[in-house]
C-alpha atoms as a PDB file:
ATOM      1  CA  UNK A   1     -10.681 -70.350  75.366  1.00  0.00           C
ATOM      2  CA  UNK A   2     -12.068 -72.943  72.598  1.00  0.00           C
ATOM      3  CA  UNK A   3     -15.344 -72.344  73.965  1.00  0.00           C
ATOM      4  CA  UNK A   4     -15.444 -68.573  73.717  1.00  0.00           C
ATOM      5  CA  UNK A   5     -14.135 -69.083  70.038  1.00  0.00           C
ATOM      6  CA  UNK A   6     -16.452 -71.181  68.717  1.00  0.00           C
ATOM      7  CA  UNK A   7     -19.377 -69.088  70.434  1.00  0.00           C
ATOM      8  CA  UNK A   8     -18.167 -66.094  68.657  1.00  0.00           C
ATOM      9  CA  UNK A   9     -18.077 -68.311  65.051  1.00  0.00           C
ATOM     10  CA  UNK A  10     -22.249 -68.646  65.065  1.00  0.00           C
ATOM     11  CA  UNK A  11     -23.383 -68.562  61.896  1.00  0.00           C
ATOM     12  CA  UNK A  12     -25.043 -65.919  60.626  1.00  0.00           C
ATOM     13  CA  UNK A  13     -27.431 -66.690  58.630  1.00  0.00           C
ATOM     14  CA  UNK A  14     -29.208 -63.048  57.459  1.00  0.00           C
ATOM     15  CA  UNK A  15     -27.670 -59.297  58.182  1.00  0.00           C
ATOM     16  CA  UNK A  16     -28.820 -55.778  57.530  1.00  0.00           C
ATOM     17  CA  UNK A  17     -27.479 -52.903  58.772  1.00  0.00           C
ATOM     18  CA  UNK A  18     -27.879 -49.331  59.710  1.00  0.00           C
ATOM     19  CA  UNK A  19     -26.034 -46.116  59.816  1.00  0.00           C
ATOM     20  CA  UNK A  20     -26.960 -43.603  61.987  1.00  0.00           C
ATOM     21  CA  UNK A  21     -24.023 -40.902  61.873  1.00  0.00           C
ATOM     22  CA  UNK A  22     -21.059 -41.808  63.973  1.00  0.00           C
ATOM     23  CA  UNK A  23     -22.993 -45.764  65.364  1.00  0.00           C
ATOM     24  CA  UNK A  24     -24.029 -48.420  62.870  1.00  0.00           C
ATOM     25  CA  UNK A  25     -26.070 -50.546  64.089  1.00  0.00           C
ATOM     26  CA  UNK A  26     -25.971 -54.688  63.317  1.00  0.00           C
ATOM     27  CA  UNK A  27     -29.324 -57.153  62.897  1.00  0.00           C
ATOM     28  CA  UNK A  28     -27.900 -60.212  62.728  1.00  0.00           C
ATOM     29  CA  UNK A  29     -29.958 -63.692  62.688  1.00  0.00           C
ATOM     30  CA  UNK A  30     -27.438 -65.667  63.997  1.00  0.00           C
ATOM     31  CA  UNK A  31     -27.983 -69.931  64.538  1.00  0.00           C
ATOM     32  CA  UNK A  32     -27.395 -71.460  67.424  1.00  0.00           C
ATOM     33  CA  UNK A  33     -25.503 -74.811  68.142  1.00  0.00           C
ATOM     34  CA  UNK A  34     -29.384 -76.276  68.601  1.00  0.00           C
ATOM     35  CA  UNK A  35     -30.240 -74.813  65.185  1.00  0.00           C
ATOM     36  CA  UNK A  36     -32.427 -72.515  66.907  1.00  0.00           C
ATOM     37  CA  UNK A  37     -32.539 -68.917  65.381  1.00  0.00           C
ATOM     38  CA  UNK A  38     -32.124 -65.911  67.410  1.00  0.00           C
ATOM     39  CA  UNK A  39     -31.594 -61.917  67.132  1.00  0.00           C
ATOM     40  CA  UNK A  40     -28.280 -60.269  67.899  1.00  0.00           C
ATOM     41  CA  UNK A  41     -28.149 -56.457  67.501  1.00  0.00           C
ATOM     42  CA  UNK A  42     -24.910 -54.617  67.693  1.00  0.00           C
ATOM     43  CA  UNK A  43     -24.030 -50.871  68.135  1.00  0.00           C
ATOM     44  CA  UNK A  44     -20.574 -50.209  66.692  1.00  0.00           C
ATOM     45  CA  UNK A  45     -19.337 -46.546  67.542  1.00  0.00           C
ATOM     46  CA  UNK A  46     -15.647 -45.223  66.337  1.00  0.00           C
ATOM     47  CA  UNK A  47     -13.885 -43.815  69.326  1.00  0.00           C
ATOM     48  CA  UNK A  48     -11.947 -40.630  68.805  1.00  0.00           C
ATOM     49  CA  UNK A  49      -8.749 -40.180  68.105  1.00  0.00           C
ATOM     50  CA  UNK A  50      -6.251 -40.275  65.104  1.00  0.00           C
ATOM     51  CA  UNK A  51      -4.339 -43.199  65.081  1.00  0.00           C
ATOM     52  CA  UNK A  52      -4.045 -45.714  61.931  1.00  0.00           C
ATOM     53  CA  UNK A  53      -6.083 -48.433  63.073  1.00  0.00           C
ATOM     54  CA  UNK A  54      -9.477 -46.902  63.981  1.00  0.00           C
ATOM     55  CA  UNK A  55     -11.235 -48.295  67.307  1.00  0.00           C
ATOM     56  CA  UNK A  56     -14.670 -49.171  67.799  1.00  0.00           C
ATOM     57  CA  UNK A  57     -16.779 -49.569  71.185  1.00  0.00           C
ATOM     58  CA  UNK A  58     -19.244 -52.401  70.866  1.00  0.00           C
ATOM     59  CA  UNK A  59     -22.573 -53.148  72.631  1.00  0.00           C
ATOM     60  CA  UNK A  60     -24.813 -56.345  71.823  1.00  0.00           C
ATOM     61  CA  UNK A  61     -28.772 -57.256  72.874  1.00  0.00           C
ATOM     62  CA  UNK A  62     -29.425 -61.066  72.126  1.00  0.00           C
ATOM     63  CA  UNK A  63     -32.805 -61.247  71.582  1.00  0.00           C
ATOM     64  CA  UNK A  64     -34.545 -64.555  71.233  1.00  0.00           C
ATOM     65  CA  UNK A  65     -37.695 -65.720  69.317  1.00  0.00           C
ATOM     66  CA  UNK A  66     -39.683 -66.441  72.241  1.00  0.00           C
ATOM     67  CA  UNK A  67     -39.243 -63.105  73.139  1.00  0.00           C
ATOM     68  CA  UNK A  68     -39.917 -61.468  70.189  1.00  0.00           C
ATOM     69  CA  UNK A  69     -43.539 -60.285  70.576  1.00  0.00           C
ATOM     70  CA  UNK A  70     -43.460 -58.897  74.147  1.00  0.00           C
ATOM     71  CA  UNK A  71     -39.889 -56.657  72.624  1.00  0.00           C
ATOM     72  CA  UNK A  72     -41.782 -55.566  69.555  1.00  0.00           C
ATOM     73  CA  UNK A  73     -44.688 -54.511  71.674  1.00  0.00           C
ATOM     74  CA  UNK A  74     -43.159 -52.659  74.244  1.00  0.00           C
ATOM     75  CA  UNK A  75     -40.855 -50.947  71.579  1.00  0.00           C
ATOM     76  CA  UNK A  76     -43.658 -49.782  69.809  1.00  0.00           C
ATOM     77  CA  UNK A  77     -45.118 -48.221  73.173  1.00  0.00           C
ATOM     78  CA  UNK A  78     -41.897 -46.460  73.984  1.00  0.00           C
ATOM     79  CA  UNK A  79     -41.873 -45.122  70.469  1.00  0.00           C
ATOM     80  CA  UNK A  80     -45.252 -43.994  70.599  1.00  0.00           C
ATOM     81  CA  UNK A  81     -45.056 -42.199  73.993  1.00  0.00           C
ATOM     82  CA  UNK A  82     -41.991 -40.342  72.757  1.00  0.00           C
ATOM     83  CA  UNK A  83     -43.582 -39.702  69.576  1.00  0.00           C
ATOM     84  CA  UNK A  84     -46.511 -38.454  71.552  1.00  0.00           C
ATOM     85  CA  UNK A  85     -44.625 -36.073  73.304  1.00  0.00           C
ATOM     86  CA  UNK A  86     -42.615 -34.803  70.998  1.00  0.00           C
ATOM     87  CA  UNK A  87     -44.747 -35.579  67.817  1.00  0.00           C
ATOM     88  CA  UNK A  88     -43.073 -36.544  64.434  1.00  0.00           C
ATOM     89  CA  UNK A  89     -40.329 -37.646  64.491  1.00  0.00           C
ATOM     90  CA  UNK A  90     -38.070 -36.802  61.489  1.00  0.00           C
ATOM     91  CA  UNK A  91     -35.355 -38.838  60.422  1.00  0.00           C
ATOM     92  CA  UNK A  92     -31.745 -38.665  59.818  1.00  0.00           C
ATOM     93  CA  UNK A  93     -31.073 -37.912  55.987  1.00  0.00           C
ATOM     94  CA  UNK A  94     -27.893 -40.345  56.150  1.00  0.00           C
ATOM     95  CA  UNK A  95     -30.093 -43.413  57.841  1.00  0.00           C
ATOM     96  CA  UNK A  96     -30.065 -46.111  54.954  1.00  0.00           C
ATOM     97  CA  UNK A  97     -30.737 -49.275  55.567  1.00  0.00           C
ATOM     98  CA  UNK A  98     -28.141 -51.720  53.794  1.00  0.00           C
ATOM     99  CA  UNK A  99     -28.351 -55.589  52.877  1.00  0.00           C
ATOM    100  CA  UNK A 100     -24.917 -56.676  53.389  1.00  0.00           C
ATOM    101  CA  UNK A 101     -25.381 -59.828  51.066  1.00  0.00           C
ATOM    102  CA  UNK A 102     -25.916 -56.711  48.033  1.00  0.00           C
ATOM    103  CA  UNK A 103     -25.123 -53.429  49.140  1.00  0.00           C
ATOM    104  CA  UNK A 104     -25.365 -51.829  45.897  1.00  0.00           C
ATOM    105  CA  UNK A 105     -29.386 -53.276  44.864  1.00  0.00           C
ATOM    106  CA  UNK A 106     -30.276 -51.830  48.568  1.00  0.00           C
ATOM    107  CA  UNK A 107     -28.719 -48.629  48.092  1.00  0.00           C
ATOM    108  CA  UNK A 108     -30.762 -48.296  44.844  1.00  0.00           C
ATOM    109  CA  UNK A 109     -33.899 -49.519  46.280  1.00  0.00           C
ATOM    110  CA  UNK A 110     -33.565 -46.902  49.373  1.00  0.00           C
ATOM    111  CA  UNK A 111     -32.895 -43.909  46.703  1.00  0.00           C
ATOM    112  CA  UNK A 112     -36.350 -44.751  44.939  1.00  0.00           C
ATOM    113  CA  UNK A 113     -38.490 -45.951  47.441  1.00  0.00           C
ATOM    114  CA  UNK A 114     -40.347 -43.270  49.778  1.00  0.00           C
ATOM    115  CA  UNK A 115     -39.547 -42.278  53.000  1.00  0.00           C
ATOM    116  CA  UNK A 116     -41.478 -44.667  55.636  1.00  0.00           C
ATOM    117  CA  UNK A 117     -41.969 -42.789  58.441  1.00  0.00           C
ATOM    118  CA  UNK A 118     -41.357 -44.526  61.851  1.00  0.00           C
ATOM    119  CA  UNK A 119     -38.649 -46.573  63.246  1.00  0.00           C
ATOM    120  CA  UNK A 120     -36.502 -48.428  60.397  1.00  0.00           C
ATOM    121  CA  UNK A 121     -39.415 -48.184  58.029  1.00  0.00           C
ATOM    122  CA  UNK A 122     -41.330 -50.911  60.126  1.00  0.00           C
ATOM    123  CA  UNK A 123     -43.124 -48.958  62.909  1.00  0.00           C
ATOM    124  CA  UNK A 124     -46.088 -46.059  62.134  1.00  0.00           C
END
């Protein structure tokens, strides 16, 4: 049970996240007991229902460096082929990206920058 702990307890060492209507989704650079640095990406979804303590399902994707290049590529293809059939795609309104370290500076950022078109700004 120590084990599972202290797996849980990696540091994280940069965050962002995103909110997509009912999911947020989680970037978090996490380090590993080697130092190494690796990707974990979270989906957080609120379950119905109306009791006090809200409940949340949780899926994670650790993604590590050596993989990074092959995931980015193939993303990019799956993007493009449903972009390609279905052409632009438009984006939520609500979808803001926010730095957890200073919320408020990335919410101001996001209100004056333009809209990048594209997967979380980063893919055209």
């Amino acid at each position: 049970m120590e084990k599972r702990e202290e797996r849980r307890e990696s540091e994280i060492v940069y965050s962002r996240s995103v909110k997509a209507g009912k999911r947020i989704y989680y970037f978090d650079v996490r380090k590993a007991r080697n130092e190494d640095l690796y990707l974990s990406i979270t989906e957080s979804k609120r379950l119905p229902g109306e009791s006090e303590t809200p409940q949340f399902e949780k899926h994670k994707l650790f993604l590590y460096k050596e993989d990074f290049a092959h995931f980015t590529e193939e993303l990019q293809n799956v993007i493009g082929y449903v972009q390609d059939h279905l052409g632009e795609i438009v984006e939520r309104q609500e979808w803001t990206p926010e730095d957890k370290e200073n919320t408020d500076a990335a919410e101001a950022s996001a209100e004056e920058a333009p809209k990048k078109k594209g997967l979380f700004g980063i893919f055209k």
